[in-house]
N, C-alpha and C. Protein backbone atom coordinates (compact mmCIF):
# COMPACT_ATOMS: atom_id res chain seq x y z
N UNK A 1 -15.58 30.26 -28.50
CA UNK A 1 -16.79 30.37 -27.72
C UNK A 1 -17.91 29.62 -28.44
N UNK A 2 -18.61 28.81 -27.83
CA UNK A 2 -19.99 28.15 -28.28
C UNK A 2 -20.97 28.63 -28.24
N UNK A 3 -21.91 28.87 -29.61
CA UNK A 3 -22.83 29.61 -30.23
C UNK A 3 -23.64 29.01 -28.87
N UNK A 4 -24.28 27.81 -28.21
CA UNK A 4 -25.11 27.45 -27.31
C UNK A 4 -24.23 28.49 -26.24
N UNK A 5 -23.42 28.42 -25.99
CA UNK A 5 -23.16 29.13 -24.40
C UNK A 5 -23.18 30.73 -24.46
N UNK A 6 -22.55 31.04 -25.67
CA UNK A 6 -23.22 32.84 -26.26
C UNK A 6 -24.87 33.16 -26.15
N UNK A 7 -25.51 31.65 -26.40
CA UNK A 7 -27.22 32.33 -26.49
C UNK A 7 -27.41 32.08 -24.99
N UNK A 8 -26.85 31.07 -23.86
CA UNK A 8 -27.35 31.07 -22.60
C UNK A 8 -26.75 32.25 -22.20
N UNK A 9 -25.24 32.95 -22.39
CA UNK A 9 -25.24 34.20 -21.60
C UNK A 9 -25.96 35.29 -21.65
N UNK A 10 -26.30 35.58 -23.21
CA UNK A 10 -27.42 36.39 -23.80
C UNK A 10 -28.34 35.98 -22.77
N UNK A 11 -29.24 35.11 -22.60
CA UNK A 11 -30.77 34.86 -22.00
C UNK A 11 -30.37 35.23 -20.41
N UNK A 12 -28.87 35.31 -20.23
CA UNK A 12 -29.30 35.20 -18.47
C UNK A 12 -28.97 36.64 -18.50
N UNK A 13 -28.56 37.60 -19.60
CA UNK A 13 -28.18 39.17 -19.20
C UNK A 13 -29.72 39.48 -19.84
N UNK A 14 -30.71 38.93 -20.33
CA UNK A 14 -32.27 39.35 -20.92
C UNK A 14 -33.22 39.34 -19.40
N UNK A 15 -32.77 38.01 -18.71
CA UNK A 15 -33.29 38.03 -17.32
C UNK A 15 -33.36 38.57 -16.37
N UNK A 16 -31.93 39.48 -16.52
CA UNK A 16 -31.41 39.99 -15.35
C UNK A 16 -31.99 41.49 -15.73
N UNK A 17 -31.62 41.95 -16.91
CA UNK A 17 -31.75 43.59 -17.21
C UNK A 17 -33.12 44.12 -17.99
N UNK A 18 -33.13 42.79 -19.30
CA UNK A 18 -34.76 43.05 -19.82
C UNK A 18 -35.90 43.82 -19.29
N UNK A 19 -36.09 43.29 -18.33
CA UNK A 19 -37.45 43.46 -17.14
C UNK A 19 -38.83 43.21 -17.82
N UNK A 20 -38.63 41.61 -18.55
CA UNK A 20 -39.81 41.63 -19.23
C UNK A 20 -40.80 40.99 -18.37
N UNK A 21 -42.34 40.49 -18.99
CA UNK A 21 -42.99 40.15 -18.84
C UNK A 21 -43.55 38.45 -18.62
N UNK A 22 -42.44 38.42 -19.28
CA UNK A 22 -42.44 36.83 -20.13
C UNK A 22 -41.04 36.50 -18.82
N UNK A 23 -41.20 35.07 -18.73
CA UNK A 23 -40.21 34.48 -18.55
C UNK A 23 -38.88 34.26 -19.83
N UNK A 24 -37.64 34.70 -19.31
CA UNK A 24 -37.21 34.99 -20.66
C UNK A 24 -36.30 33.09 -20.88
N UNK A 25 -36.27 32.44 -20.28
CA UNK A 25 -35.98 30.88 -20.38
C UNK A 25 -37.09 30.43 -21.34
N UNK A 26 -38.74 30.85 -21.50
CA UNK A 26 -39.92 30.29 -22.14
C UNK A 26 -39.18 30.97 -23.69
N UNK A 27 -38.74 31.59 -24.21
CA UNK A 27 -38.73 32.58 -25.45
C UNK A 27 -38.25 32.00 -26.11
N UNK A 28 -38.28 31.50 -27.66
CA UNK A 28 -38.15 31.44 -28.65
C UNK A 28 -36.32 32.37 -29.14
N UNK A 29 -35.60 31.81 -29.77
CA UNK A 29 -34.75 32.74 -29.99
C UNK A 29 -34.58 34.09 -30.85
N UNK A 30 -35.88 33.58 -31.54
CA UNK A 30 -36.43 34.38 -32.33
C UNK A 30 -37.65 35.47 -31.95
N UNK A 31 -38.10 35.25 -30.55
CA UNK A 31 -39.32 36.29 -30.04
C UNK A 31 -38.58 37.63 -29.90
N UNK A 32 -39.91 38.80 -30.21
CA UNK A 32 -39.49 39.58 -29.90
C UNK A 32 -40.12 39.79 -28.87
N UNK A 33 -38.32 40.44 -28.37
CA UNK A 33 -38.44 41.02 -26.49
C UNK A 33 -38.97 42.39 -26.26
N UNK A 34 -39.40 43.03 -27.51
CA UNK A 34 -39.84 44.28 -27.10
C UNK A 34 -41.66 44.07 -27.06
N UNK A 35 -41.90 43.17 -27.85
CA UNK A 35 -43.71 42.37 -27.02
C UNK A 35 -43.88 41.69 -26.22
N UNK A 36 -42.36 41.03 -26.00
CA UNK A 36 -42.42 40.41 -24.33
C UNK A 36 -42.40 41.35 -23.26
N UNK A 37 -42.16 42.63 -23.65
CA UNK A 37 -42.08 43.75 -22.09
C UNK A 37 -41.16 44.46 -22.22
N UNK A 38 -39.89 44.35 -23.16
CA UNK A 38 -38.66 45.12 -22.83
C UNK A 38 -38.96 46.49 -23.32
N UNK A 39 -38.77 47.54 -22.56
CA UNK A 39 -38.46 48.39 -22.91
C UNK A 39 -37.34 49.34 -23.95
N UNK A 40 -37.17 50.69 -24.11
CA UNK A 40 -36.05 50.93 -24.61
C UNK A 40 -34.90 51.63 -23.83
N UNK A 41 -35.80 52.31 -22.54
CA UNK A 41 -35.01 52.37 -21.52
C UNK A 41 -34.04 50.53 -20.75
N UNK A 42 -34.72 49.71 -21.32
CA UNK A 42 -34.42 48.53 -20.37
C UNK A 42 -33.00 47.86 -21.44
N UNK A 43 -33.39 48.20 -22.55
CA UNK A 43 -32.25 47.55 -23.69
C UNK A 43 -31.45 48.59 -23.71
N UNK A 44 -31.14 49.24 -22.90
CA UNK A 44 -30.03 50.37 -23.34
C UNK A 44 -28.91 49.30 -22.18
N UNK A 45 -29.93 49.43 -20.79
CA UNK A 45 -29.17 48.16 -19.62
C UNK A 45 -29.11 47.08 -20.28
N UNK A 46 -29.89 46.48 -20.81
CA UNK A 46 -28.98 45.00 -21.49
C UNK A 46 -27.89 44.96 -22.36
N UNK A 47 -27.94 46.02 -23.33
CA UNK A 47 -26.65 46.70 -24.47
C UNK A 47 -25.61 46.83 -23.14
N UNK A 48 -25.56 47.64 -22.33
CA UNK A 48 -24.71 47.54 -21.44
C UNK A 48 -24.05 46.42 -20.70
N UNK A 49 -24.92 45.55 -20.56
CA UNK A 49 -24.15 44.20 -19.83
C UNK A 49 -23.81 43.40 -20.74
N UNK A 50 -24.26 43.30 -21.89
CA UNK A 50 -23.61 43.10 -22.96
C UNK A 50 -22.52 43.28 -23.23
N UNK A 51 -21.96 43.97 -23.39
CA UNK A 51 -21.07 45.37 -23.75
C UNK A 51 -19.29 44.57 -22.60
N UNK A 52 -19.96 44.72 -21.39
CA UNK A 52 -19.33 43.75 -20.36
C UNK A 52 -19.23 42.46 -20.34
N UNK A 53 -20.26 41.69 -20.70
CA UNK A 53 -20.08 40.35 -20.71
C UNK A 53 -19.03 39.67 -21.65
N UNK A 54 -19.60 40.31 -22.74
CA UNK A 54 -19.05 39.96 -23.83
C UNK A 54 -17.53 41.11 -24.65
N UNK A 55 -17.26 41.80 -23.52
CA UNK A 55 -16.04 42.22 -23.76
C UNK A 55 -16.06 42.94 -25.50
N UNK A 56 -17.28 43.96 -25.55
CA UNK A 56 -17.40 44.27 -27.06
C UNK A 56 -17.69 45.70 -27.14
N UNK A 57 -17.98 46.77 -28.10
CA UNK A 57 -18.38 47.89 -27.86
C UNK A 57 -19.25 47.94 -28.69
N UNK A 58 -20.54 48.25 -29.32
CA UNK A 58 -21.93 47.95 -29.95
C UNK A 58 -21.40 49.48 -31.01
N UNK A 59 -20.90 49.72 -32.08
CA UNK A 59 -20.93 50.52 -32.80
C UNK A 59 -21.80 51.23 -33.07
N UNK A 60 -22.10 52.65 -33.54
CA UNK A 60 -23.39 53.17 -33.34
C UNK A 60 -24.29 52.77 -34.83
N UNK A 61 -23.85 52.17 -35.90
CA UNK A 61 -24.95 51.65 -37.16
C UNK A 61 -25.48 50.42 -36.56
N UNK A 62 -24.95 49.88 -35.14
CA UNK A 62 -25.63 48.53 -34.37
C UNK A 62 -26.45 48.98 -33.68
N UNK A 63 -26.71 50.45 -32.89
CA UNK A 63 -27.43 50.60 -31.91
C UNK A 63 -28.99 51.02 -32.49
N UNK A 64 -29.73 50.31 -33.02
CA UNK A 64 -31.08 50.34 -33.76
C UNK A 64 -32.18 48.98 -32.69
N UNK A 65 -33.12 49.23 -33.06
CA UNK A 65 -33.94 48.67 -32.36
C UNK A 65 -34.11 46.81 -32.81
N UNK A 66 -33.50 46.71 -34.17
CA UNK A 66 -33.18 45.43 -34.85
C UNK A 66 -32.05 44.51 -34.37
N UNK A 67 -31.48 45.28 -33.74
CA UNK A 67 -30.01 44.56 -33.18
C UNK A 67 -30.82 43.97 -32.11
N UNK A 68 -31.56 44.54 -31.12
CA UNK A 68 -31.45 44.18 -30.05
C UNK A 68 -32.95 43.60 -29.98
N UNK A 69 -33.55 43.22 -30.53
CA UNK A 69 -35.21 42.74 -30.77
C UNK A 69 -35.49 41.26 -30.84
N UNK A 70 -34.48 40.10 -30.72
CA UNK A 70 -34.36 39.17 -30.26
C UNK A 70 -33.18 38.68 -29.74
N UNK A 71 -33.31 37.55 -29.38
CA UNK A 71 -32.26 37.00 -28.76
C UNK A 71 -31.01 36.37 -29.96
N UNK A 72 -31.74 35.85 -30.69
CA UNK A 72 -31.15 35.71 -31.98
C UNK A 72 -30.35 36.97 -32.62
N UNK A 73 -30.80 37.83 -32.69
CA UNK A 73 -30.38 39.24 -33.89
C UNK A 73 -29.36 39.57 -32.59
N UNK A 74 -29.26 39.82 -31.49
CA UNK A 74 -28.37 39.70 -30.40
C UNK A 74 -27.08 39.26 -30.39
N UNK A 75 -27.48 37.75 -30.54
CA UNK A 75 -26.56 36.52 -31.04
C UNK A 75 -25.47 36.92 -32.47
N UNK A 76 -26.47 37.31 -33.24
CA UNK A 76 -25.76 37.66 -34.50
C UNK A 76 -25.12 38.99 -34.43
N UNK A 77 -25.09 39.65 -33.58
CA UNK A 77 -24.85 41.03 -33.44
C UNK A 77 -23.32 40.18 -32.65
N UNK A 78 -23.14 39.59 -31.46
CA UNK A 78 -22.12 39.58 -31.26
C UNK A 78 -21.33 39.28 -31.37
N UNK A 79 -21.57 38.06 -32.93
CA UNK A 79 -20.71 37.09 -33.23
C UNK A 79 -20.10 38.25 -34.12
N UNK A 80 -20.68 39.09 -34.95
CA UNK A 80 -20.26 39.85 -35.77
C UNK A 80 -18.71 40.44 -35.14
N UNK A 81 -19.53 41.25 -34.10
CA UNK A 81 -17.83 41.91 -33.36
C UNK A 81 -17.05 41.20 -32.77
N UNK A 82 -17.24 40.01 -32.47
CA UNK A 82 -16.15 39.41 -32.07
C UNK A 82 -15.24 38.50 -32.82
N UNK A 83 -15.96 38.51 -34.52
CA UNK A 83 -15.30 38.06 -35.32
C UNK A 83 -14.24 39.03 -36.03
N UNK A 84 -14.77 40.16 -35.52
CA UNK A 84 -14.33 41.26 -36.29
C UNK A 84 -12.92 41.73 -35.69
């Protein structure tokens, strides 16, 4: 899988479930999505399509507010389990 096509599926499950404020195509891979608008009710739904997209299960020392606070730490979160 290509690190570019892992961060576009990431950004289109941030678009779809996020419910931010920001256009999430404008973001930095590094912004955080919880000052762009995301909620923690809203990242529990993105952990979830996650979870599906990417065919993974988010362990519970992953489920912290750092995993999921950019698109990047995201990225690195899923390469982790799927290397694993």
């Amino acid at each position: 899988m290509a690190t570019d096509n892992t961060a576009d599926r990431i950004r289109n499950i941030i678009k779809q479930h996020a419910r931010l404020s920001t256009d999430a195509d404008s973001l930095a891979p590094s912004a955080d999505l919880y000052a762009a608008g995301m909620t923690s009710h809203a990242s529990v739904n993105v952990m979830l399509a996650l979870e599906g997209e990417f065919d993974v299960e988010f362990p519970d020392r992953m489920l912290t507010r750092g995993t999921f606070d950019s698109i990047a730490s995201i990225q690195n979160a899923i390469e982790e389990l799927k290397s694993g």
